[in-house]
N, C-alpha and C. Protein backbone atom coordinates (compact mmCIF):
# COMPACT_ATOMS: atom_id res chain seq x y z
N UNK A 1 0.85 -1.18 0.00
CA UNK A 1 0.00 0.00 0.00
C UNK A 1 0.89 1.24 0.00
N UNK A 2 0.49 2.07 -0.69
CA UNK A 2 1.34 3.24 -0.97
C UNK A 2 0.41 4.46 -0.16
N UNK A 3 1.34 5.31 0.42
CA UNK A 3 1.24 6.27 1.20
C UNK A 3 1.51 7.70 1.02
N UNK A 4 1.34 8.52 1.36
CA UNK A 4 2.03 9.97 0.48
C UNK A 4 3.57 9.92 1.45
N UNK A 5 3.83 9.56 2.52
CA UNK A 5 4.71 9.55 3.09
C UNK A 5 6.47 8.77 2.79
N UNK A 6 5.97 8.08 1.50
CA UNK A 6 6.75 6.85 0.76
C UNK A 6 7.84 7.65 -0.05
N UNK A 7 8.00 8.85 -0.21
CA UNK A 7 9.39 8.91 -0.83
C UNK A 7 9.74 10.19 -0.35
N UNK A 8 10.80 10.92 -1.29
CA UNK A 8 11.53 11.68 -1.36
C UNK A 8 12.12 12.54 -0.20
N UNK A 9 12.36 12.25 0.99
CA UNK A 9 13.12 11.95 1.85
C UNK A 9 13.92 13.66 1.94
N UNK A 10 13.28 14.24 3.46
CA UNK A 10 14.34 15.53 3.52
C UNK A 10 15.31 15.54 4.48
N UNK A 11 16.49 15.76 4.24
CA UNK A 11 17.60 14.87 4.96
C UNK A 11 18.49 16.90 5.43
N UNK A 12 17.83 17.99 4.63
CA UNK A 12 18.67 18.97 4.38
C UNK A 12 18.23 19.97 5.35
N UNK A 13 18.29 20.35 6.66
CA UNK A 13 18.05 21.53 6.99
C UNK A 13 17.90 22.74 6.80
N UNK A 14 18.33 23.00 5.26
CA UNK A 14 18.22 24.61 4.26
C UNK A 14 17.08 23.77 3.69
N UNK A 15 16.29 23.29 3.36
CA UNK A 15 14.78 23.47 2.72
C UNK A 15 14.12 24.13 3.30
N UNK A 16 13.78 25.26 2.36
CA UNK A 16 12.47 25.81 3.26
C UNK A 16 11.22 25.12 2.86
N UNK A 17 10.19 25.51 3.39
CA UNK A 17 8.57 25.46 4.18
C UNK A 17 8.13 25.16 2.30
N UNK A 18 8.34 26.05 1.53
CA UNK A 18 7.70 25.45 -0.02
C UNK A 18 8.26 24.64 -0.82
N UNK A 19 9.42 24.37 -0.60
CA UNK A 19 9.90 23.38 -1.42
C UNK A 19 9.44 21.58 -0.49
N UNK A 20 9.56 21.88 1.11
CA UNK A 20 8.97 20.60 1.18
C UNK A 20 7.63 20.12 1.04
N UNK A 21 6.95 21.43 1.34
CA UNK A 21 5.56 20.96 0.67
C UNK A 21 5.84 20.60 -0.56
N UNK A 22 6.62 21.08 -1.94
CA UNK A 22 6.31 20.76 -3.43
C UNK A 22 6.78 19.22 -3.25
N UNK A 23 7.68 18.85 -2.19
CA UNK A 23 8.42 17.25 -2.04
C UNK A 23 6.96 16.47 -1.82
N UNK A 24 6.16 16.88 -0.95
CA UNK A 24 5.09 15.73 -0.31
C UNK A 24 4.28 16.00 -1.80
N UNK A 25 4.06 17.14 -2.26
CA UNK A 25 3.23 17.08 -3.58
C UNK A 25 3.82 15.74 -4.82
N UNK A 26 5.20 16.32 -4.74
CA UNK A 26 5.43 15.09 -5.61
C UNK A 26 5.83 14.01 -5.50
N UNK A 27 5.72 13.46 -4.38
CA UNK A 27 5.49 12.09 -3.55
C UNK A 27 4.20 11.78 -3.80
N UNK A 28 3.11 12.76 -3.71
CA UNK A 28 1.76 11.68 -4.07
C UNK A 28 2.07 11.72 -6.01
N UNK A 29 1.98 12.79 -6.52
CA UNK A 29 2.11 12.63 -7.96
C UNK A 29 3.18 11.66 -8.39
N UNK A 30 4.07 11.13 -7.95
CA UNK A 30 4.80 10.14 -8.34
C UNK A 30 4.22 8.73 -8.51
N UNK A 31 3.49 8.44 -7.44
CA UNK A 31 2.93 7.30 -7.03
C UNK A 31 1.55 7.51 -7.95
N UNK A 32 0.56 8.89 -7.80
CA UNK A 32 -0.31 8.71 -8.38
C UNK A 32 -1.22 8.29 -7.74
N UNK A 33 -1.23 7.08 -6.81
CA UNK A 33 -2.38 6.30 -6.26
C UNK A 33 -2.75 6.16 -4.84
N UNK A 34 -2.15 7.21 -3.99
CA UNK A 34 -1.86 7.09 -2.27
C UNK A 34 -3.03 6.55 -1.96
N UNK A 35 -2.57 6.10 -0.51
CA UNK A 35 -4.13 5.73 0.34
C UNK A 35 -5.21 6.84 0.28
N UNK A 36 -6.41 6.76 -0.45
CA UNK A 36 -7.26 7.71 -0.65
C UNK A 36 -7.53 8.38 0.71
N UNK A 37 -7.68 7.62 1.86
CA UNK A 37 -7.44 7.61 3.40
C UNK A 37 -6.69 8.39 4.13
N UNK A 38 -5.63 8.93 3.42
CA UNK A 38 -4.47 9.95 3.98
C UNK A 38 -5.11 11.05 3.09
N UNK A 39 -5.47 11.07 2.31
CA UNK A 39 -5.75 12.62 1.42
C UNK A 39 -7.08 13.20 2.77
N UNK A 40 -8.01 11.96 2.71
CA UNK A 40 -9.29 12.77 3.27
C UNK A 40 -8.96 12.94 4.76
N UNK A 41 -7.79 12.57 5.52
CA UNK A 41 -7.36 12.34 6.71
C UNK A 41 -6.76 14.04 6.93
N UNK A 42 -5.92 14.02 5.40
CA UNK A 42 -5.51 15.39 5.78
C UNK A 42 -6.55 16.42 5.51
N UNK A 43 -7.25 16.26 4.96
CA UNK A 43 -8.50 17.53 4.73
C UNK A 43 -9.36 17.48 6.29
N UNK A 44 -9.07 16.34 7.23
CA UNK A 44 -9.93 17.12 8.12
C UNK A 44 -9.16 16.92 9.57
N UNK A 45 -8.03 17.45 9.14
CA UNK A 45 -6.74 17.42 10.36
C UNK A 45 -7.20 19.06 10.91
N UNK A 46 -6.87 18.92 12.66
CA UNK A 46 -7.22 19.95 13.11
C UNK A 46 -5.81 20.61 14.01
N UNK A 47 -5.29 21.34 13.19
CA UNK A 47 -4.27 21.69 13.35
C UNK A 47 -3.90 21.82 15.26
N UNK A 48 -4.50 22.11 16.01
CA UNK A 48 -4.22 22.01 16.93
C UNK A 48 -3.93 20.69 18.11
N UNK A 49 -4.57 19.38 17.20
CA UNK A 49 -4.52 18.38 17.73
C UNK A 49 -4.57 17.40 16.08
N UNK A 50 -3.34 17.52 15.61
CA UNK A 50 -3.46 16.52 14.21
C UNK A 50 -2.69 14.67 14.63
N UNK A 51 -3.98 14.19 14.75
CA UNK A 51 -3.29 13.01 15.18
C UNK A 51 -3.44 11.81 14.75
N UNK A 52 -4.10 12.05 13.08
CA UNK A 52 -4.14 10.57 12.50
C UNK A 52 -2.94 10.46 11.86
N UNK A 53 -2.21 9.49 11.44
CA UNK A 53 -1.15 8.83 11.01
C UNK A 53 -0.62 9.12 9.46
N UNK A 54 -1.91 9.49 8.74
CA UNK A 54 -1.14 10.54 7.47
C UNK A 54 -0.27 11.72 7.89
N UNK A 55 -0.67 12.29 8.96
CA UNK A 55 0.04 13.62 9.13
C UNK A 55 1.66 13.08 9.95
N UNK A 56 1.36 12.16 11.13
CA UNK A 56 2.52 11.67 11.60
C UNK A 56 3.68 10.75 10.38
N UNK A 57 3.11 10.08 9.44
CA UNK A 57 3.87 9.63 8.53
C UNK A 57 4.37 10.55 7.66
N UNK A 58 3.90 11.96 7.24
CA UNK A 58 4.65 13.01 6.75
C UNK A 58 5.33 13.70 7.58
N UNK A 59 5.67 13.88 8.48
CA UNK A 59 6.13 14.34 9.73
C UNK A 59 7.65 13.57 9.79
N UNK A 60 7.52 12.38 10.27
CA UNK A 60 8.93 11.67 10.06
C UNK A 60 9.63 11.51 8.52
N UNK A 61 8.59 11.15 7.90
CA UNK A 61 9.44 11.65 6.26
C UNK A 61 9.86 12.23 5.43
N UNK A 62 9.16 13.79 5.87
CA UNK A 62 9.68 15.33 5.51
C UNK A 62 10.31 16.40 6.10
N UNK A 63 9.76 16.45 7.55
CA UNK A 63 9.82 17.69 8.08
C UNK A 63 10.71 17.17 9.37
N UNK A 64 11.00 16.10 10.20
CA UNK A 64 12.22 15.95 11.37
C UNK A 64 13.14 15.99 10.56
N UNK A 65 13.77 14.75 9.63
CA UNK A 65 14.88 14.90 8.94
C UNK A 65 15.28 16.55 8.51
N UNK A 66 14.83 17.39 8.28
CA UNK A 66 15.19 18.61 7.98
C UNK A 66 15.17 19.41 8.89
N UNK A 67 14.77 19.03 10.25
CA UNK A 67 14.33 20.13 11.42
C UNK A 67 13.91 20.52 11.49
N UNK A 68 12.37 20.65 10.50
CA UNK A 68 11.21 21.73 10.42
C UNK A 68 10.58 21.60 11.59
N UNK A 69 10.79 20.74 12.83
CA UNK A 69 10.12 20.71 13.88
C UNK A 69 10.57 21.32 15.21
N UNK A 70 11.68 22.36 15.07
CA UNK A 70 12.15 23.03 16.28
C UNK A 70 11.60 23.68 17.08
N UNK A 71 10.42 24.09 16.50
CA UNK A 71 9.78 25.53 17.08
C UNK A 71 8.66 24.88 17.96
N UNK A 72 8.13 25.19 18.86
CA UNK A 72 6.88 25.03 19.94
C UNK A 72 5.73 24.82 18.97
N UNK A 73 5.29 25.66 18.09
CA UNK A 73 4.22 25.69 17.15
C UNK A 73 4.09 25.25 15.66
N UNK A 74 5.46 24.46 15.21
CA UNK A 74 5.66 23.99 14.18
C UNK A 74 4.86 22.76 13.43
N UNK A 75 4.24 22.04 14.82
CA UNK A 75 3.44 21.00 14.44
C UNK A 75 2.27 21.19 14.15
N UNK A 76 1.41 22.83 14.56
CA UNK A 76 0.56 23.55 14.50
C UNK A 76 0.61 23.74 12.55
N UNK A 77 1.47 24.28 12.47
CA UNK A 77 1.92 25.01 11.34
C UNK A 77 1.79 24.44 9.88
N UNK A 78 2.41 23.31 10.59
CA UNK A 78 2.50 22.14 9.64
C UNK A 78 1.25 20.97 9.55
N UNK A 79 0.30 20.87 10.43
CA UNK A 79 -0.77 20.70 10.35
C UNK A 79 -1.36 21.63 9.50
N UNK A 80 -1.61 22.48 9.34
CA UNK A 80 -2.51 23.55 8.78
C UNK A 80 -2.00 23.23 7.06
N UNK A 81 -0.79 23.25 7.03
CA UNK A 81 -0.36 23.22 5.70
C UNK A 81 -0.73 22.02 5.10
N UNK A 82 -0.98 21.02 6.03
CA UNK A 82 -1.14 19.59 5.21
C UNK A 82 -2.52 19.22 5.06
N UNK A 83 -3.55 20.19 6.04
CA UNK A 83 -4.67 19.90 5.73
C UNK A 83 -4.95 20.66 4.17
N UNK A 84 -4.16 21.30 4.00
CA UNK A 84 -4.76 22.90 2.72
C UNK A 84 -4.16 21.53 1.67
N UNK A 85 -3.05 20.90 1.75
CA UNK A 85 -2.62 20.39 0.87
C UNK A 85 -3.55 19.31 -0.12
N UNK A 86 -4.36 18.40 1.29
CA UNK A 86 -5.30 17.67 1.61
C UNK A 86 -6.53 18.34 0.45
N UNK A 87 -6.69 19.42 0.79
CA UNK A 87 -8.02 20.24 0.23
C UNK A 87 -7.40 20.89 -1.41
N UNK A 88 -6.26 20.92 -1.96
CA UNK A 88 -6.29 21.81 -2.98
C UNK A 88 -5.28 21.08 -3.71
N UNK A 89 -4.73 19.37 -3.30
CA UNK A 89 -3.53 19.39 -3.96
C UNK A 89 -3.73 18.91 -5.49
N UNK A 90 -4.98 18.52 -6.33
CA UNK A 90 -5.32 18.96 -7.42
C UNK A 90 -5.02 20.35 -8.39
N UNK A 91 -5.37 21.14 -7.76
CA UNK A 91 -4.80 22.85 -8.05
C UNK A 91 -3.41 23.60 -8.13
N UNK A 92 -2.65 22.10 -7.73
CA UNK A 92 -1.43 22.85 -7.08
C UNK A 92 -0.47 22.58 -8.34
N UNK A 93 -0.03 24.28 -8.62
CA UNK A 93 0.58 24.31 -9.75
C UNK A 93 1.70 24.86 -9.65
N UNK A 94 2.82 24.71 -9.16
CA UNK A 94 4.27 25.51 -9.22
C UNK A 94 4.41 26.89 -10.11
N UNK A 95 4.99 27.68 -9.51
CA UNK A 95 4.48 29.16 -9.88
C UNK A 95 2.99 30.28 -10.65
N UNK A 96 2.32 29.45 -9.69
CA UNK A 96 1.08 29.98 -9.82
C UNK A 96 0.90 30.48 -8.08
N UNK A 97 1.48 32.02 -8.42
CA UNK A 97 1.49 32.59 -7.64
C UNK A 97 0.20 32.70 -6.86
N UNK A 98 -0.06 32.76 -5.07
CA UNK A 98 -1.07 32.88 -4.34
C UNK A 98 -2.00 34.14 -4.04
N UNK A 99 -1.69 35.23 -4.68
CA UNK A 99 -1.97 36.37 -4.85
C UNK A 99 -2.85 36.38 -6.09
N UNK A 100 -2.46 36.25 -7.39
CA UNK A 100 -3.07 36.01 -8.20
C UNK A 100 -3.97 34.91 -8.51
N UNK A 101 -4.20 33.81 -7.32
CA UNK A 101 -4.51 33.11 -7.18
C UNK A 101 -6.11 33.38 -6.08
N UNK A 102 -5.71 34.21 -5.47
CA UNK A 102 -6.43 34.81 -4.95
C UNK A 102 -8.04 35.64 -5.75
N UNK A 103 -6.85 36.47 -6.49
CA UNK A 103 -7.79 37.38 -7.53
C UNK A 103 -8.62 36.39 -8.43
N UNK A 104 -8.15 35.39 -9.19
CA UNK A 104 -8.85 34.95 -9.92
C UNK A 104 -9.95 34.33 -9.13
N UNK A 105 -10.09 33.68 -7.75
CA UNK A 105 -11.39 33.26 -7.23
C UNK A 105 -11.90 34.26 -6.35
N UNK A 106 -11.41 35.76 -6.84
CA UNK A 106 -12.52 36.37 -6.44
C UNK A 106 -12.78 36.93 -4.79
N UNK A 107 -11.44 36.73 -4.08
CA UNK A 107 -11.24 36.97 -2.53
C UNK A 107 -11.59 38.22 -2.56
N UNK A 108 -12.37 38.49 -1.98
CA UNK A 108 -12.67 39.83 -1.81
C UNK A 108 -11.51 40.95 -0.88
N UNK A 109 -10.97 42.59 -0.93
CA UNK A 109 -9.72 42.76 -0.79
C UNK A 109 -9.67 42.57 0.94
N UNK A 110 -11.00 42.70 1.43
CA UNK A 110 -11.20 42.99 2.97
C UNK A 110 -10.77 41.47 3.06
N UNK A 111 -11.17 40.45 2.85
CA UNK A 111 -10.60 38.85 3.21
C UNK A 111 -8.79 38.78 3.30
N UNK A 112 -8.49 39.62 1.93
CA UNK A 112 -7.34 39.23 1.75
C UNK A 112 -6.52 40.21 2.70
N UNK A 113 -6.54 41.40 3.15
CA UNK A 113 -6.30 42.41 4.04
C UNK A 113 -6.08 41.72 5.39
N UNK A 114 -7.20 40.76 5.72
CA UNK A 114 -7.51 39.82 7.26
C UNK A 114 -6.04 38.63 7.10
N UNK A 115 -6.42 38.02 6.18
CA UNK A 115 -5.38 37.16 5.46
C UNK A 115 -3.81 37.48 5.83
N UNK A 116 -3.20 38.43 5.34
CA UNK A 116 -2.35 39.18 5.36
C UNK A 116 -1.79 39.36 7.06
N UNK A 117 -2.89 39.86 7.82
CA UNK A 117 -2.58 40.26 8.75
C UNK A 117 -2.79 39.77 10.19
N UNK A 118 -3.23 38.20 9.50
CA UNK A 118 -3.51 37.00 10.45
C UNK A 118 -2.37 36.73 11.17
N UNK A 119 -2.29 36.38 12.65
CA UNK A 119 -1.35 35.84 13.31
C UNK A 119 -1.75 33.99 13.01
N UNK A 120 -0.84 33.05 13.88
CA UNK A 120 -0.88 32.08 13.39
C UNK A 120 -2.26 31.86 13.57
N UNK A 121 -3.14 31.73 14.84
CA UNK A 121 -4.24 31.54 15.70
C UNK A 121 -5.96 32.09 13.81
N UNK A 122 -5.12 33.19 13.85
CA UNK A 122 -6.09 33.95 13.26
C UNK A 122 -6.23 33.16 11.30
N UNK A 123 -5.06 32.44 11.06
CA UNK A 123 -5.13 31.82 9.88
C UNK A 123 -5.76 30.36 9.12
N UNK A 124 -5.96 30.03 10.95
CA UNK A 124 -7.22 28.58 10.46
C UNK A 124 -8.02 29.31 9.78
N UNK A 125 -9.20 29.70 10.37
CA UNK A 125 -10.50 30.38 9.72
C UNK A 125 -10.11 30.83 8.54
N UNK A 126 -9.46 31.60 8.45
CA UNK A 126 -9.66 32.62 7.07
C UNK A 126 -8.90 31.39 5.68
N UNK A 127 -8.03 30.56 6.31
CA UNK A 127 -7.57 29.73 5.22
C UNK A 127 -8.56 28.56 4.65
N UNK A 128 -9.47 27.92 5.83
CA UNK A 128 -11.11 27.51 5.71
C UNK A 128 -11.83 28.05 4.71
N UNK A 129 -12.04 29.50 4.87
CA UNK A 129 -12.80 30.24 3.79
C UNK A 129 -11.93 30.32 2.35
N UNK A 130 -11.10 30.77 2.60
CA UNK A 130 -10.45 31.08 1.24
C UNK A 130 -9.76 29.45 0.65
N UNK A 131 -9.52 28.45 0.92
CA UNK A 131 -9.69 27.46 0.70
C UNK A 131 -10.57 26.80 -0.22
N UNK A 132 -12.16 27.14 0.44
CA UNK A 132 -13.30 26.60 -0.15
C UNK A 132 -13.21 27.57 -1.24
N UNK A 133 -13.10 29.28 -1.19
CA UNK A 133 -13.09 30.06 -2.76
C UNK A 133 -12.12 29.39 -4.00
N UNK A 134 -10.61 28.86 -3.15
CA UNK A 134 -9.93 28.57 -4.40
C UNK A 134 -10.83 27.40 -4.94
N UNK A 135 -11.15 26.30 -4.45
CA UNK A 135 -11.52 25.19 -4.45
C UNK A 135 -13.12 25.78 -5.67
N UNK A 136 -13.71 26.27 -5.33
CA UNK A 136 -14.78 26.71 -6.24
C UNK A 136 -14.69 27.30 -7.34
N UNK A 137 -13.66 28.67 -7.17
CA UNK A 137 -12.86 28.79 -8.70
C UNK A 137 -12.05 28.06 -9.36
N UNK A 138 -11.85 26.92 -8.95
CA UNK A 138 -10.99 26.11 -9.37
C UNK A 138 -9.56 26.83 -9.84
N UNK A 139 -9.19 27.77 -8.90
CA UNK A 139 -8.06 28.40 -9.23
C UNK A 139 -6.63 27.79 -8.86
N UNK A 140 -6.04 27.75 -9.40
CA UNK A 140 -4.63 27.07 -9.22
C UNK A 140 -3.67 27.63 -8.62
N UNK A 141 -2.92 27.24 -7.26
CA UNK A 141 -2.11 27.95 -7.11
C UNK A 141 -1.19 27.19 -6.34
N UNK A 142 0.46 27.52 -6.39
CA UNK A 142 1.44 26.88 -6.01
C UNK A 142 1.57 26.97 -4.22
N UNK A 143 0.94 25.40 -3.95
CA UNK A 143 1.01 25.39 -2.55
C UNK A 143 2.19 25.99 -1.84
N UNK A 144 3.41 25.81 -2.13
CA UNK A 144 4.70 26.68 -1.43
C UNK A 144 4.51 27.66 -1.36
N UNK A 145 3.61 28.74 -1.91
CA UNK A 145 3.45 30.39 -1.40
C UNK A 145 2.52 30.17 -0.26
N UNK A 146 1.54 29.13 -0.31
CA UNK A 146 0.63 29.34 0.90
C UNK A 146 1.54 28.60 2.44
N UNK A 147 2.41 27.33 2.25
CA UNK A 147 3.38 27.30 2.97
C UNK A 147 4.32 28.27 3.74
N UNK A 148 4.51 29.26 2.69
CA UNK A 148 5.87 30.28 3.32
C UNK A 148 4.66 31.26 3.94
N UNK A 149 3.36 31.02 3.30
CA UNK A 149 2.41 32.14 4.48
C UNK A 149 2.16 31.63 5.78
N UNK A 150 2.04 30.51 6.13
CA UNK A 150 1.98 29.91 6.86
C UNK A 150 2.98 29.89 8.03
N UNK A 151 3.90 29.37 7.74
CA UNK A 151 5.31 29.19 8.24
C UNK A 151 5.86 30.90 9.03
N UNK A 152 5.67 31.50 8.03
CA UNK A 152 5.78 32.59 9.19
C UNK A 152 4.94 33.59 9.60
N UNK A 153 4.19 33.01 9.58
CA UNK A 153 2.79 33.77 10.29
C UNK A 153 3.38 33.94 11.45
N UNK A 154 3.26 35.14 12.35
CA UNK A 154 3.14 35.90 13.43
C UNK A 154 2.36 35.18 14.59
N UNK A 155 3.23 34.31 15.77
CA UNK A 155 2.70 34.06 16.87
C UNK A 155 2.43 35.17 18.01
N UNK A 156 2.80 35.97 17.77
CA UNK A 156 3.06 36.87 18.86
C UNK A 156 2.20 38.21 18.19
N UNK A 157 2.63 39.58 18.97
CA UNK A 157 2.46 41.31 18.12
C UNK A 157 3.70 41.05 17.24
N UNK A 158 4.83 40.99 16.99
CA UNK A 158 5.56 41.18 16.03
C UNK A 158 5.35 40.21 14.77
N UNK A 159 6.19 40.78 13.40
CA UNK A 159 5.97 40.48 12.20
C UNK A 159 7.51 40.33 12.11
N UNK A 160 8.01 39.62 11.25
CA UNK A 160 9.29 39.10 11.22
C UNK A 160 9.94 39.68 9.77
N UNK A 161 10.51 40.40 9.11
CA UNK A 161 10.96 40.94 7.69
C UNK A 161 10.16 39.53 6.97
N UNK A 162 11.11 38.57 6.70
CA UNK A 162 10.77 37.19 6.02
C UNK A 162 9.25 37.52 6.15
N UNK A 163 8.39 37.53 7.16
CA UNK A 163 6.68 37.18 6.46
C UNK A 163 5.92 39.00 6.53
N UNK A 164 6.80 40.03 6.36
CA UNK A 164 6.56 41.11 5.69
C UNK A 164 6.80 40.78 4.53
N UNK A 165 8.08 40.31 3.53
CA UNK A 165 8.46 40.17 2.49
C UNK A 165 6.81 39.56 1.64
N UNK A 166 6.80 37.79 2.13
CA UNK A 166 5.99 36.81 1.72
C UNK A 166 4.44 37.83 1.59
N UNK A 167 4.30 38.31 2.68
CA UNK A 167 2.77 39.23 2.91
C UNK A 167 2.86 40.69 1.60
N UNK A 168 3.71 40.79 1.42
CA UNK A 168 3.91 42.34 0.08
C UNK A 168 3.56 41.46 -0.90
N UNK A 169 4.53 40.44 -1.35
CA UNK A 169 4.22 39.85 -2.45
C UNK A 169 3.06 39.35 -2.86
N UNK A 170 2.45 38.45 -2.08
CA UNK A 170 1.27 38.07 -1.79
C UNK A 170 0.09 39.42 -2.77
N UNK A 171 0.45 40.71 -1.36
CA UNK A 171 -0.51 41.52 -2.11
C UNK A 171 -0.31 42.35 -3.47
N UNK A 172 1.40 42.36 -3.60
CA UNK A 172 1.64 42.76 -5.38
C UNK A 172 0.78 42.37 -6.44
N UNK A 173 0.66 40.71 -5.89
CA UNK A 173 0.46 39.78 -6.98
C UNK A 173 -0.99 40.06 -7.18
N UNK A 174 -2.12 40.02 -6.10
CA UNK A 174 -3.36 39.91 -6.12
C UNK A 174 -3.59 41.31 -6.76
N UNK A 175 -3.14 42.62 -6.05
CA UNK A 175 -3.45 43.68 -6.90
C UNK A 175 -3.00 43.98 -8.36
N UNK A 176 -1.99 43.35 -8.48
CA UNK A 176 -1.30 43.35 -10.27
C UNK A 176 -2.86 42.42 -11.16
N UNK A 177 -2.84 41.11 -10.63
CA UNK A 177 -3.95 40.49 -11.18
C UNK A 177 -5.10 41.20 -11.50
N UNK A 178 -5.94 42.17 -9.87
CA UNK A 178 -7.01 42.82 -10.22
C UNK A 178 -6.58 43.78 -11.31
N UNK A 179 -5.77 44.78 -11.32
CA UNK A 179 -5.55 45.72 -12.29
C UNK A 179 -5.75 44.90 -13.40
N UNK A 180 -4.78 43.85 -13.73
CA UNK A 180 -5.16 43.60 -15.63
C UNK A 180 -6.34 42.90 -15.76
N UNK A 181 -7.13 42.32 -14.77
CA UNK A 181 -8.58 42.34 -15.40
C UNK A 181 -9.06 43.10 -15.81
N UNK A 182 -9.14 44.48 -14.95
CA UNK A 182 -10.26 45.79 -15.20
C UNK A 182 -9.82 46.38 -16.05
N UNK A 183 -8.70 46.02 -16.99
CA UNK A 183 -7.81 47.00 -17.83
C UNK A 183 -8.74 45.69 -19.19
């Protein structure tokens, strides 16, 4: 029985947060056929208590080997990312930016404003909603931008440069998109 957890192996402590998500992406696309059981396992993982065995089998096969698990809230983090993965990894298209990804299903700017300025706590919900929009526009977008949103989302009052950077781009992209529609 094949698992999404079955290959490509992160052994490197410089991976960041989107490239190992694109690894678990192409661990199921390799195989093609995972336990249908781990997909729907991760669509209804609750990031604060993720404790069925799809998420623990990506856990030892992606993210310890690389150390993505140092932080107090990393398992939080990384829950959240694997449920979105769970919910959109059909859509998921390598440089199909999340901003423009945004625009095309239609996020309205006040969602994406909340979005933006979500601490970690504050990014379940709004990734719930905007989730179900990509999922309805069938808009495509490269899970590693919603990863690096994720990843450094703001536990605390402070914002870190790194998820100022990720949060500008984010909104470049969505407002560049709206502009060349209306144009």
């Amino acid at each position: 029985m094949t698992d999404l957890g079955n290959d490509l192996e992160t052994s490197n402590s410089d991976v960041y947060p989107d490239q190992i998500t694109r690894n678990i992406i192409e661990s199921h696309r390799k195989y093609r056929s995972p336990n249908t059981g781990d997909l729907a396992e991760l669509r209804r993982l609750d990031p604060l208590n993720p404790g069925g065995g799809a998420f623990w089998r990506l856990v030892v096969r992606h993210l310890e080997p690389g150390g993505q698990l140092r932080f107090p809230d990393s398992e939080q983090r990384w829950a959240l990312i694997l449920r979105l993965v769970g919910h959109l990894l059909e859509l998921h298209k390598e440089n199909a930016r999340l901003g423009f990804a945004l625009a095309e299903a239609k996020v309205s700017e006040m969602r994406l404003s909340r979005l933006l300025r979500a601490d970690l706590d504050g990014l379940d919900s709004l990734l719930r909603t905007v989730t179900h929009q990509l999922e309805s526009a069938y808009a495509r977008v490269d899970l590693g931008d919603v990863a690096s949103l994720v990843t450094t989302a703001p536990s605390g009052t402070s914002i870190s440069p790194a998820a100022q950077r990720i949060r500008r781009r984010v909104a470049r992209h969505y407002y560049r998109a709206i502009r060349t529609s209306e144009s």
